[in-house]
PDB file of N, CA and C in Angstrom:
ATOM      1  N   UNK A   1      -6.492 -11.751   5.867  1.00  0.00           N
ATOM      2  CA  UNK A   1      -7.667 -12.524   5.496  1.00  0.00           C
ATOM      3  C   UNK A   1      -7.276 -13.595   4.501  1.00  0.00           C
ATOM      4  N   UNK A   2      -6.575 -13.062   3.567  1.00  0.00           N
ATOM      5  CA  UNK A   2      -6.171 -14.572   2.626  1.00  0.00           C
ATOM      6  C   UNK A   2      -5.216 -15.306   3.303  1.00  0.00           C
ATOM      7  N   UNK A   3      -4.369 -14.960   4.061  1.00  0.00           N
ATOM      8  CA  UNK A   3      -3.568 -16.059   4.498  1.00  0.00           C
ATOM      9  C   UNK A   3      -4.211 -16.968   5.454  1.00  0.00           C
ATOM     10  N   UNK A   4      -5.376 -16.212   6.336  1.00  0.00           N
ATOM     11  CA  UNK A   4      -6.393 -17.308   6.926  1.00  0.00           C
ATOM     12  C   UNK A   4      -7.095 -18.377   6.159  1.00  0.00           C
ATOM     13  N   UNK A   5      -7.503 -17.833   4.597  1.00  0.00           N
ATOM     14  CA  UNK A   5      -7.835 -18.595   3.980  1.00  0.00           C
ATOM     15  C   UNK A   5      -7.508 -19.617   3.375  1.00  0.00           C
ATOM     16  N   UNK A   6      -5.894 -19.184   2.844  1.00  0.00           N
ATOM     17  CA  UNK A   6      -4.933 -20.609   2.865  1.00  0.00           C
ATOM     18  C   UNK A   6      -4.217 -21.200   3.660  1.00  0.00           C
ATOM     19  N   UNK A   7      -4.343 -20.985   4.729  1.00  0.00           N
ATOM     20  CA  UNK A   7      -4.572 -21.739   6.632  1.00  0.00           C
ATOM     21  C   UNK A   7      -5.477 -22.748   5.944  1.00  0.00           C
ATOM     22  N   UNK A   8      -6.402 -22.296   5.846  1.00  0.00           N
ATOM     23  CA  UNK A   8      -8.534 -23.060   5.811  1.00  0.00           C
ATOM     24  C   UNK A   8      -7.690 -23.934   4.918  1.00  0.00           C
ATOM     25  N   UNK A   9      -7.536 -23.966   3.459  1.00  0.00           N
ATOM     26  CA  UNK A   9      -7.424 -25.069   2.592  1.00  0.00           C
ATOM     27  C   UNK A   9      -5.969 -25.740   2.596  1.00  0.00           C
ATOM     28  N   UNK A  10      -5.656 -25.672   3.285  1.00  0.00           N
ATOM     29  CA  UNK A  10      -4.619 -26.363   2.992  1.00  0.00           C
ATOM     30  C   UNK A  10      -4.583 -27.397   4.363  1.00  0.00           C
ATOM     31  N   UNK A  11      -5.647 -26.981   5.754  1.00  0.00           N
ATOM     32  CA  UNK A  11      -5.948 -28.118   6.594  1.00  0.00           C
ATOM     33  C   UNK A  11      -6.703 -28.871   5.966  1.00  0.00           C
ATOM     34  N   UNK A  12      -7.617 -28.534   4.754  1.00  0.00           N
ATOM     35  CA  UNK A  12      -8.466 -29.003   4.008  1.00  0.00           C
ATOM     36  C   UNK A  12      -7.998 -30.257   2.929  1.00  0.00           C
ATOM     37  N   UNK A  13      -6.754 -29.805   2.593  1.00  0.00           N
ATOM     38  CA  UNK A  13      -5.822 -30.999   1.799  1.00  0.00           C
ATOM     39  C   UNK A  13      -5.545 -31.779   2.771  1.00  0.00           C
ATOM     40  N   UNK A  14      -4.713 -31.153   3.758  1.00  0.00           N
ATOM     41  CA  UNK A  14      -3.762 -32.574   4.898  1.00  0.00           C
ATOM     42  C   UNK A  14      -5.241 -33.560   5.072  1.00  0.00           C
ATOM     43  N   UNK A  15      -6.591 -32.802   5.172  1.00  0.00           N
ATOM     44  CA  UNK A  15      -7.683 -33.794   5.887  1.00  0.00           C
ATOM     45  C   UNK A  15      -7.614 -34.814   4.649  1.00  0.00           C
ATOM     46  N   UNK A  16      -7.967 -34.426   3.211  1.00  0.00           N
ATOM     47  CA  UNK A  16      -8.047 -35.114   2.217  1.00  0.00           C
ATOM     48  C   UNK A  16      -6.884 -36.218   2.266  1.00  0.00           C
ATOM     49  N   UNK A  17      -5.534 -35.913   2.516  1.00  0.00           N
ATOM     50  CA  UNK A  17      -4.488 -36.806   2.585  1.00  0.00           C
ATOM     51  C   UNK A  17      -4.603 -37.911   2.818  1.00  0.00           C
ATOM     52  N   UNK A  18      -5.433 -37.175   4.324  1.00  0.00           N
ATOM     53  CA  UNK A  18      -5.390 -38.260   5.454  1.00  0.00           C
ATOM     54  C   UNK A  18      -6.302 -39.285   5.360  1.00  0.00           C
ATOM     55  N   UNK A  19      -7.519 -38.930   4.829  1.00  0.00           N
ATOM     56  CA  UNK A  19      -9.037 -39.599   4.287  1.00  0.00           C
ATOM     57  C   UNK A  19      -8.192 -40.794   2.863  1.00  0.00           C
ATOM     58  N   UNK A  20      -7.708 -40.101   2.304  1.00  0.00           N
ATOM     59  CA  UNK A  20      -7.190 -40.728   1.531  1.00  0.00           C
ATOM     60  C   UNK A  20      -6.508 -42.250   1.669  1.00  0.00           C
ATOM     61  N   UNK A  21      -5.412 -41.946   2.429  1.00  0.00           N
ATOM     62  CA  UNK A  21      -4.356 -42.486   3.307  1.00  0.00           C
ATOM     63  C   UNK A  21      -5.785 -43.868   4.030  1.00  0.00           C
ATOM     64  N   UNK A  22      -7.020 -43.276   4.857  1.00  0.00           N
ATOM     65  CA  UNK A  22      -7.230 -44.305   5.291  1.00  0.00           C
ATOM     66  C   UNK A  22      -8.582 -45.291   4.896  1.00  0.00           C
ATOM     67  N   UNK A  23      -8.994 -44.417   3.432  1.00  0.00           N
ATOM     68  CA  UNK A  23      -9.883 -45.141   3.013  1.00  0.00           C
ATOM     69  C   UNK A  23      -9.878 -46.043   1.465  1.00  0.00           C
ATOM     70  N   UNK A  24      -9.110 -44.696   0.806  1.00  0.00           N
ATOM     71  CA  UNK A  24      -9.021 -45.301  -0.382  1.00  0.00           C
ATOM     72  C   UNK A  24      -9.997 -44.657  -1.365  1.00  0.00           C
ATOM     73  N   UNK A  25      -9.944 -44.885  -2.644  1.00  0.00           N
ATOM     74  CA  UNK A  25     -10.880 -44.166  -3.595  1.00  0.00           C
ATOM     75  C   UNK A  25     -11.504 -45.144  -4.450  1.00  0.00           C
ATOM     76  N   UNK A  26     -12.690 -45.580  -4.994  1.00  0.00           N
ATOM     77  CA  UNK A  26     -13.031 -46.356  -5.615  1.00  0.00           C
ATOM     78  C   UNK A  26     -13.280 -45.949  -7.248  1.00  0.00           C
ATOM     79  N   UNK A  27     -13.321 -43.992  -7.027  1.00  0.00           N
ATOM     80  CA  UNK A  27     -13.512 -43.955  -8.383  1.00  0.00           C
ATOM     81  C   UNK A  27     -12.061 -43.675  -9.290  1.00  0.00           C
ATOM     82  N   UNK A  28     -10.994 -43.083  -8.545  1.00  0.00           N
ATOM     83  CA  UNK A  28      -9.899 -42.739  -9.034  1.00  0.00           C
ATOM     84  C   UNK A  28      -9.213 -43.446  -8.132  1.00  0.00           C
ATOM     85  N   UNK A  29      -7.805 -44.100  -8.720  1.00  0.00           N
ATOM     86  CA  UNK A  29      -6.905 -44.419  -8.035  1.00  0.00           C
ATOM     87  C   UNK A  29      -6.202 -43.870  -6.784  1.00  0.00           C
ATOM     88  N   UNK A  30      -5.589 -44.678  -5.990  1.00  0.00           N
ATOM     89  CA  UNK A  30      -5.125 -43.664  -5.156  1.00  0.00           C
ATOM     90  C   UNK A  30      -4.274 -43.108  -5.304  1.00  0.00           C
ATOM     91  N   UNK A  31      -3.257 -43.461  -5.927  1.00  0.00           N
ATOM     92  CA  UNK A  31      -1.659 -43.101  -6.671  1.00  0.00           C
ATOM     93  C   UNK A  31      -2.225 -41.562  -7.300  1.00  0.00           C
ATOM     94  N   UNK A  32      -3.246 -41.983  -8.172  1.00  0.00           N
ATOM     95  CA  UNK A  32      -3.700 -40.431  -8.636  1.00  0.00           C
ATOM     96  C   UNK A  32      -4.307 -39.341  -7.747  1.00  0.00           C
ATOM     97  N   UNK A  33      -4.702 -39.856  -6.800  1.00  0.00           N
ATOM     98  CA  UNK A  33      -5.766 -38.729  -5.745  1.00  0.00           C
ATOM     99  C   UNK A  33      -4.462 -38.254  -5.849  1.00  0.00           C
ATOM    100  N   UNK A  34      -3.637 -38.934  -4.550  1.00  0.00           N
ATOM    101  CA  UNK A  34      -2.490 -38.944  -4.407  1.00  0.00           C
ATOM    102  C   UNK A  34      -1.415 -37.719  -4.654  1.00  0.00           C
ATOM    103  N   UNK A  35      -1.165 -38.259  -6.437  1.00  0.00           N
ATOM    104  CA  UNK A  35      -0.652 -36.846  -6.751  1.00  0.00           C
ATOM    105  C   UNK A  35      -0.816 -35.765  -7.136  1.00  0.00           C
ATOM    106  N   UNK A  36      -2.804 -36.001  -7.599  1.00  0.00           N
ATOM    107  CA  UNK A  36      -3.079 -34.321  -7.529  1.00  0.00           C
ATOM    108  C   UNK A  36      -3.613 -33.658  -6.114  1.00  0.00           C
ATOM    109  N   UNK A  37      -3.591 -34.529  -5.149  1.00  0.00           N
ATOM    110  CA  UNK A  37      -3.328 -33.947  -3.642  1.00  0.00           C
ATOM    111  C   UNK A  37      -2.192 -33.085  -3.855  1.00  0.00           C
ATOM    112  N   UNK A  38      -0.880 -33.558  -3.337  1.00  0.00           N
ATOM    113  CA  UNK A  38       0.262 -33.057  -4.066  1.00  0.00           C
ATOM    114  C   UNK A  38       0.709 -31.992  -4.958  1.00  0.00           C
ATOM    115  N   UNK A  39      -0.017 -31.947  -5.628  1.00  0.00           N
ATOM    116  CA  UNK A  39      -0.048 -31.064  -6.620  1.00  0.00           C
ATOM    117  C   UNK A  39      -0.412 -30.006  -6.117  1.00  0.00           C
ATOM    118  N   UNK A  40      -1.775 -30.051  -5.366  1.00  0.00           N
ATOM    119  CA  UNK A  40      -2.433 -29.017  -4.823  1.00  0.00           C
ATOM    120  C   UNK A  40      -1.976 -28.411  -4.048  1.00  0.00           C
ATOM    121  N   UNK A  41      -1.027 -29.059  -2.601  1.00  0.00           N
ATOM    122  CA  UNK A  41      -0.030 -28.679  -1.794  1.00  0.00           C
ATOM    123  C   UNK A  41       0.830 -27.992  -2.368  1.00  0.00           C
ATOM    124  N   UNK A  42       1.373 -28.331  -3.505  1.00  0.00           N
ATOM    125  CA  UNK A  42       2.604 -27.225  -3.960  1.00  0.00           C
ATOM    126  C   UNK A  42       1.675 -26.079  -4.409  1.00  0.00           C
ATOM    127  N   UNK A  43       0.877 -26.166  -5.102  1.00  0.00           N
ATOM    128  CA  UNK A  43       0.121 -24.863  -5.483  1.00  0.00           C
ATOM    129  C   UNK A  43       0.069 -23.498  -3.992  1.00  0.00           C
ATOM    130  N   UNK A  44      -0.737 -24.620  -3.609  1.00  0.00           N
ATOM    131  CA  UNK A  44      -0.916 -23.904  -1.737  1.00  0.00           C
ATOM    132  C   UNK A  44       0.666 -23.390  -1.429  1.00  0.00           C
ATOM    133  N   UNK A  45       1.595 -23.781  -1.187  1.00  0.00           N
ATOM    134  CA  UNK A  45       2.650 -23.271  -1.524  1.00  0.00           C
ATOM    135  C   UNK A  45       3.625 -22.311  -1.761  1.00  0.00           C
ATOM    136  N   UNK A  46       2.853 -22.875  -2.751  1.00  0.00           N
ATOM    137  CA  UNK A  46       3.023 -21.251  -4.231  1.00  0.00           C
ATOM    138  C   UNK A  46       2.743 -20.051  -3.632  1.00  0.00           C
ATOM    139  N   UNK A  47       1.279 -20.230  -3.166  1.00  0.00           N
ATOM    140  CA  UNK A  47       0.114 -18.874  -3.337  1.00  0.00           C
ATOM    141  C   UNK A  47       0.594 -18.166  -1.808  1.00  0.00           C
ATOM    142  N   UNK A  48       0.844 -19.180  -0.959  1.00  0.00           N
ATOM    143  CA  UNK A  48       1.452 -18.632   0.353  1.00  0.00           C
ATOM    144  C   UNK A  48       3.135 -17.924   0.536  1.00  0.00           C
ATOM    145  N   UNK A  49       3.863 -18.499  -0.725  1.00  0.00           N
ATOM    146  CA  UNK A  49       5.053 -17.703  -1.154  1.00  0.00           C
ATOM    147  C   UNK A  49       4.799 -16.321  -1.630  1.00  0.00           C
ATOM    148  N   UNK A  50       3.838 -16.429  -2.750  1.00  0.00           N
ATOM    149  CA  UNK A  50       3.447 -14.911  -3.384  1.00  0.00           C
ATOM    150  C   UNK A  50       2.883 -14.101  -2.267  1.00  0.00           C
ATOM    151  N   UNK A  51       1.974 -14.548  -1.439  1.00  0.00           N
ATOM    152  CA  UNK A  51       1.498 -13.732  -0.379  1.00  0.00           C
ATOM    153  C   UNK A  51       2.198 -13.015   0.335  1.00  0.00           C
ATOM    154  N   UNK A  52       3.132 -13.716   0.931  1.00  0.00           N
ATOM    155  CA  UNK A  52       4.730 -13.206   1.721  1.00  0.00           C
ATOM    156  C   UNK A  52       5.082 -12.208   0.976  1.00  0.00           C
ATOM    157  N   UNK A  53       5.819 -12.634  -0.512  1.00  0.00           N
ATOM    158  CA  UNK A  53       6.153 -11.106  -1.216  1.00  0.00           C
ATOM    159  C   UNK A  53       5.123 -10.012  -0.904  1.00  0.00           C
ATOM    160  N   UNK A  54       4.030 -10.470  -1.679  1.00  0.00           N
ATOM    161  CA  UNK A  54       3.369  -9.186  -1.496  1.00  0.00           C
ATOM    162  C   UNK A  54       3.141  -8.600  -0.709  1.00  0.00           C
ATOM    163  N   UNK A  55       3.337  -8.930   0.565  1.00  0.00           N
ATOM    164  CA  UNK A  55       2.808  -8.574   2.339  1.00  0.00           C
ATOM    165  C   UNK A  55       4.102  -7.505   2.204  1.00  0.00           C
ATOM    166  N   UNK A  56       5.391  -7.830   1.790  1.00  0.00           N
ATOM    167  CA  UNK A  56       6.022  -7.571   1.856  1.00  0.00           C
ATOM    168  C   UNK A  56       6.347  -5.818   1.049  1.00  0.00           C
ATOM    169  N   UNK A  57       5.797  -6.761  -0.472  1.00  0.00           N
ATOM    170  CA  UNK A  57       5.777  -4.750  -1.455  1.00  0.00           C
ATOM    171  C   UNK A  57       5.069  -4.242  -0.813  1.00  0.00           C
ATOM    172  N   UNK A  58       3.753  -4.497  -0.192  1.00  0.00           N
ATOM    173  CA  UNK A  58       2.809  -3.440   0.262  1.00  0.00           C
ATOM    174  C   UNK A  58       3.381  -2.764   2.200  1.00  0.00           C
ATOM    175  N   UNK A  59       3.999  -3.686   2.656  1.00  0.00           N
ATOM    176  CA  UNK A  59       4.816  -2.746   3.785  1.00  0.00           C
ATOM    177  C   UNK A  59       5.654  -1.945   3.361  1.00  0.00           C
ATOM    178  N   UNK A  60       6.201  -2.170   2.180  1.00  0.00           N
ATOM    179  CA  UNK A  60       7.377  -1.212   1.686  1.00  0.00           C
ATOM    180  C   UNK A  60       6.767  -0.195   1.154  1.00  0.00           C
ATOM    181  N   UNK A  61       5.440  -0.272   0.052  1.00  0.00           N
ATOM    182  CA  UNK A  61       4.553   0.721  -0.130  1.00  0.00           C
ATOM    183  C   UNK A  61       4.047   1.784   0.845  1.00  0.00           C
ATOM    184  N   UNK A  62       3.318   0.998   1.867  1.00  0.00           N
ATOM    185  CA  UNK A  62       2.914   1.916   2.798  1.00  0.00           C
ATOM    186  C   UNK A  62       4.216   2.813   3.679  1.00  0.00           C
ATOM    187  N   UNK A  63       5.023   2.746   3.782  1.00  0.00           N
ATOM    188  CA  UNK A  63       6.321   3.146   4.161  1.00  0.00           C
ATOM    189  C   UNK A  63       6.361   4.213   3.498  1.00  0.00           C
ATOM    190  N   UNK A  64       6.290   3.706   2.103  1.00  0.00           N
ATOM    191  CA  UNK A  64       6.953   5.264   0.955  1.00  0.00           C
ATOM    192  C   UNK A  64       5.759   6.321   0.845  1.00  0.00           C
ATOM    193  N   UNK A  65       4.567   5.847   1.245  1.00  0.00           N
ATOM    194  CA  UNK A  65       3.506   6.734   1.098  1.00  0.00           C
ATOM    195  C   UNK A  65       3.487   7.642   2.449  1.00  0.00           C
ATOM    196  N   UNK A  66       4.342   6.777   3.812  1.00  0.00           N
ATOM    197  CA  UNK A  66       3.946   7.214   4.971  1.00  0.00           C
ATOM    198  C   UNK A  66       5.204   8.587   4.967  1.00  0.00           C
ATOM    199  N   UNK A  67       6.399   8.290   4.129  1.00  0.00           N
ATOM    200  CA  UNK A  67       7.085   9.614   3.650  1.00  0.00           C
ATOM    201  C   UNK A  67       7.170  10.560   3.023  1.00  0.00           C
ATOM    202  N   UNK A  68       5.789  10.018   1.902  1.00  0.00           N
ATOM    203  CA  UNK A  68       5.625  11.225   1.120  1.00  0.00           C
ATOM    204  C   UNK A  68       5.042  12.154   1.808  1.00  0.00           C
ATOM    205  N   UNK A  69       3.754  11.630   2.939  1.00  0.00           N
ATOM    206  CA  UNK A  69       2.831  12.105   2.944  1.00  0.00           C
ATOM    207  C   UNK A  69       3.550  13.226   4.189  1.00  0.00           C
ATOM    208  N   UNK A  70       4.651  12.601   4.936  1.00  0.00           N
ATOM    209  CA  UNK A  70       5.674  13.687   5.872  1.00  0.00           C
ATOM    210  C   UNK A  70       6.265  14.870   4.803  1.00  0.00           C
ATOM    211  N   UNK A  71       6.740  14.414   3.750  1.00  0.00           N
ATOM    212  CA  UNK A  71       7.288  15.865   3.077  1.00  0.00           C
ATOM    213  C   UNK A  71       6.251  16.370   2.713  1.00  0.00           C
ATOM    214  N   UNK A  72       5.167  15.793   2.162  1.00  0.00           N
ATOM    215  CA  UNK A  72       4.243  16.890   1.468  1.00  0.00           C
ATOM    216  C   UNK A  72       3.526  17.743   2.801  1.00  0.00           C
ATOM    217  N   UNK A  73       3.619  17.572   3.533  1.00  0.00           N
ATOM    218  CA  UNK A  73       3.211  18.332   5.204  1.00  0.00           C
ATOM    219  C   UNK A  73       4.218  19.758   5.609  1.00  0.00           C
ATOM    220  N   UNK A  74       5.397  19.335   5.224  1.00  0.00           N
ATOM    221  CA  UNK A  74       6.802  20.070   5.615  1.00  0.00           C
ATOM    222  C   UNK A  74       6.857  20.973   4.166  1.00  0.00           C
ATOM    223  N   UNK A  75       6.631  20.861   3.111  1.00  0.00           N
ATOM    224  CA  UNK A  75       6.603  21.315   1.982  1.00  0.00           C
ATOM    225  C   UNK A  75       5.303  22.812   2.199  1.00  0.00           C
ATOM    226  N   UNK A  76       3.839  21.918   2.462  1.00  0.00           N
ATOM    227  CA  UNK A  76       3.026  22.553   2.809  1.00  0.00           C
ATOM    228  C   UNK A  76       3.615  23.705   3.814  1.00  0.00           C
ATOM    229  N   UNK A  77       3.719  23.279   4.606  1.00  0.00           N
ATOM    230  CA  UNK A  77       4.168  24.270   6.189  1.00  0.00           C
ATOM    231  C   UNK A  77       5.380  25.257   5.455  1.00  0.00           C
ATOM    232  N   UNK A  78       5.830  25.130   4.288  1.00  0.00           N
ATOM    233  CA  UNK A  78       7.256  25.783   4.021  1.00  0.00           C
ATOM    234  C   UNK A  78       6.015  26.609   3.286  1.00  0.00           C
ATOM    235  N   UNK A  79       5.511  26.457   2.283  1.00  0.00           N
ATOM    236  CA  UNK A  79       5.004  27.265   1.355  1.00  0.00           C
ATOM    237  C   UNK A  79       3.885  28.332   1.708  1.00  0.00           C
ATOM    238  N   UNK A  80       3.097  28.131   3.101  1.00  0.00           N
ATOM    239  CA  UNK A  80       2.088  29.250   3.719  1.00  0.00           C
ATOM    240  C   UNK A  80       3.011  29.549   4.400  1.00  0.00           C
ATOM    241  N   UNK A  81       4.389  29.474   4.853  1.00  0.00           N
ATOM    242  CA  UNK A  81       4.919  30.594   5.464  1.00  0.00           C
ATOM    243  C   UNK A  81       6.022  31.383   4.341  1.00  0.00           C
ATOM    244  N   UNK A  82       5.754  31.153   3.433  1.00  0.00           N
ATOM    245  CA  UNK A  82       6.118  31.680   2.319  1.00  0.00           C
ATOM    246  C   UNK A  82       5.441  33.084   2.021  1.00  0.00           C
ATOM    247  N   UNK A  83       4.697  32.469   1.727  1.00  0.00           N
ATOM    248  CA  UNK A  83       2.997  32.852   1.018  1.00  0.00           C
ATOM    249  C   UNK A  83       2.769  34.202   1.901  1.00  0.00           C
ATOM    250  N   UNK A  84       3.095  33.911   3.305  1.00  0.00           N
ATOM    251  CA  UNK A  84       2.301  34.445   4.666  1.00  0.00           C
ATOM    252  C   UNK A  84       4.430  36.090   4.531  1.00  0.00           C
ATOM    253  N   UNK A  85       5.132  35.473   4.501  1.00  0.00           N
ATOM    254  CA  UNK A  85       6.292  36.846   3.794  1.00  0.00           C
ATOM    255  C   UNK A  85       5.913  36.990   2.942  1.00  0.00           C
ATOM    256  N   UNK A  86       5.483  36.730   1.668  1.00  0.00           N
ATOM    257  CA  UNK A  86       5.317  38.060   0.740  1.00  0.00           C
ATOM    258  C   UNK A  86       4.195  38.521   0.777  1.00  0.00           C
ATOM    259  N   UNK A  87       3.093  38.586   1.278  1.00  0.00           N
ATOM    260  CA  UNK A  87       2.234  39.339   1.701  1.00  0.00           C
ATOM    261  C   UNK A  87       2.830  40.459   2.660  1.00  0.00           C
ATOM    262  N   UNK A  88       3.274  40.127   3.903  1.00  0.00           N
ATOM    263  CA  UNK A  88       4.293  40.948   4.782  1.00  0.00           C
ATOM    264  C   UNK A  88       4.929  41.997   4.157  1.00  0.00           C
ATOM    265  N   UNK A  89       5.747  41.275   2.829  1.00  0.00           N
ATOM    266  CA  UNK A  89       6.478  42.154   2.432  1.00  0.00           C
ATOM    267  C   UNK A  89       6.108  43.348   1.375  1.00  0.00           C
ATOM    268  N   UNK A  90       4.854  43.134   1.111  1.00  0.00           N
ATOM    269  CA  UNK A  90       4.618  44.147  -0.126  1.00  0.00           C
ATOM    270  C   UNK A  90       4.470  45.607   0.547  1.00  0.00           C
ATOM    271  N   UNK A  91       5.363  46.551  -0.107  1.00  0.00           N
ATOM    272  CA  UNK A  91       5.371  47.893   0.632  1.00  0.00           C
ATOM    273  C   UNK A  91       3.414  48.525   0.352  1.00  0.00           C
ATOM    274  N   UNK A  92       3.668  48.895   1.814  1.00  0.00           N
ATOM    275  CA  UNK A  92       2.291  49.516   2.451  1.00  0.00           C
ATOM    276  C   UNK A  92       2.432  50.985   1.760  1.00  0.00           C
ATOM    277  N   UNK A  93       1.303  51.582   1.371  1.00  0.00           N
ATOM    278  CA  UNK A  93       1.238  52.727   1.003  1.00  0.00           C
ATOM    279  C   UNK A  93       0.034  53.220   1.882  1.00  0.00           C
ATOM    280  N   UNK A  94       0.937  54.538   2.729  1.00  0.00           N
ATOM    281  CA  UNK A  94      -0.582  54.965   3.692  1.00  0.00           C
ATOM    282  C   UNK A  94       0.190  56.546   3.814  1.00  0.00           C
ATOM    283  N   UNK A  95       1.290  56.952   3.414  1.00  0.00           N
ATOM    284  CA  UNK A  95       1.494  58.202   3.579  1.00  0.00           C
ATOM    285  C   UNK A  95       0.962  59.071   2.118  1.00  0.00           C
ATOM    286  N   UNK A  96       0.426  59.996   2.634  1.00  0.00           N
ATOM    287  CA  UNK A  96       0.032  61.499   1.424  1.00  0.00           C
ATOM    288  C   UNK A  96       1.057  61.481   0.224  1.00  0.00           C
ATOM    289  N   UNK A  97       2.322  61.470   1.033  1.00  0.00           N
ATOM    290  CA  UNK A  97       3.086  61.961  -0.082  1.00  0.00           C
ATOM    291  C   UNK A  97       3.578  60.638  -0.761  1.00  0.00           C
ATOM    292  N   UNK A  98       3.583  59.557  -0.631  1.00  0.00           N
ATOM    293  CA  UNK A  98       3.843  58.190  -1.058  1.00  0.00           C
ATOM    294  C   UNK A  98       2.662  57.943  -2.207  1.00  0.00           C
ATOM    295  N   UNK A  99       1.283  58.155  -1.988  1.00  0.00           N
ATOM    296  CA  UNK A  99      -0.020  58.353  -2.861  1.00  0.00           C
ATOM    297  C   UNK A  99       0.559  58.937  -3.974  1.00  0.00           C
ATOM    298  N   UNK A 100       1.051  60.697  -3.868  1.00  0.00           N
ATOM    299  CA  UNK A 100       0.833  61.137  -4.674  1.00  0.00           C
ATOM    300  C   UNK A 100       2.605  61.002  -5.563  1.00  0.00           C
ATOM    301  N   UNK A 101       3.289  60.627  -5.158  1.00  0.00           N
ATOM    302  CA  UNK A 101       4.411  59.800  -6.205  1.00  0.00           C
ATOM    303  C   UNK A 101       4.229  58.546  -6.940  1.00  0.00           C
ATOM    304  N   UNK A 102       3.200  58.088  -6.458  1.00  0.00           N
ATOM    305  CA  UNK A 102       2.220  56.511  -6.926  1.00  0.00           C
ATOM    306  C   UNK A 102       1.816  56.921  -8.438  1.00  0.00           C
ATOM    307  N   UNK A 103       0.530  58.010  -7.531  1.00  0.00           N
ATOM    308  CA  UNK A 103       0.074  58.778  -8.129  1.00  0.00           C
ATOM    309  C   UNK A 103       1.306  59.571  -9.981  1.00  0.00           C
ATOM    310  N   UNK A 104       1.374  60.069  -9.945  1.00  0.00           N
ATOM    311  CA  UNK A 104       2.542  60.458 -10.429  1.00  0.00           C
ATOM    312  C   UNK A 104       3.285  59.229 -11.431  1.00  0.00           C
ATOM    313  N   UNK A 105       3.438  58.401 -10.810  1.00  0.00           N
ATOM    314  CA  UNK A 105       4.041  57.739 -11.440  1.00  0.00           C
ATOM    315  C   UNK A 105       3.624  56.806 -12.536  1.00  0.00           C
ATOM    316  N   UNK A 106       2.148  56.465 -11.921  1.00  0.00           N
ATOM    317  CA  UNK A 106       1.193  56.282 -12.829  1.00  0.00           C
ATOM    318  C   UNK A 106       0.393  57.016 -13.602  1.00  0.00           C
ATOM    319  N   UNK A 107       0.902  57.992 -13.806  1.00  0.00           N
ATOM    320  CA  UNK A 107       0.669  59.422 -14.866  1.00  0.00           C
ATOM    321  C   UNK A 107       1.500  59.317 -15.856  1.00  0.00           C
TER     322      UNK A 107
END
């Protein structure tokens, strides 16, 4: 969306250029339209250079998020089958005589 937008103004300068170029200015010089036309173009420029970077950190962003979000899945999946053995593993007590050594032992 912003780079459409500095698409929009910056056909918006070349038009000014060009208006410029074929009419002339009566309240400001043209030398001056001129070079804060110019001016404005490099700005435009500018803002379309920074855009690039940033298009750029935020693909690299979404990248590192699109890996976290794979380990924290694989991490997950490691830790309920974790979770899911030591439950498994806690010794079952269902024999008489296992009770009463429990028993016993907690005496």
């Amino acid at each position: 969306e912003l780079e459409n937008q500095l698409t929009t103004k910056s056909k918006t300068l070349d038009e000014l250029k060009q208006s410029l170029a074929l009419n002339g200015s009566t309240e400001q010089t043209p030398e001056a339209l001129s070079l804060r036309i110019t001016e404005l173009c490099e700005m435009v420029d500018s803002i379309v250079s920074q855009v690039a970077q940033l298009k750029t950190s935020m693909q690299s962003i979404l990248e590192q998020w699109r890996v976290y979000d794979e380990v924290y899945a694989e991490v997950s999946l490691m830790t309920t089958r974790y979770l899911y053995c030591v439950d498994q593993c806690k010794p079952s007590v269902v024999s008489l005589e296992a009770l009463k050594n429990q028993v016993k032992t907690l005496q």
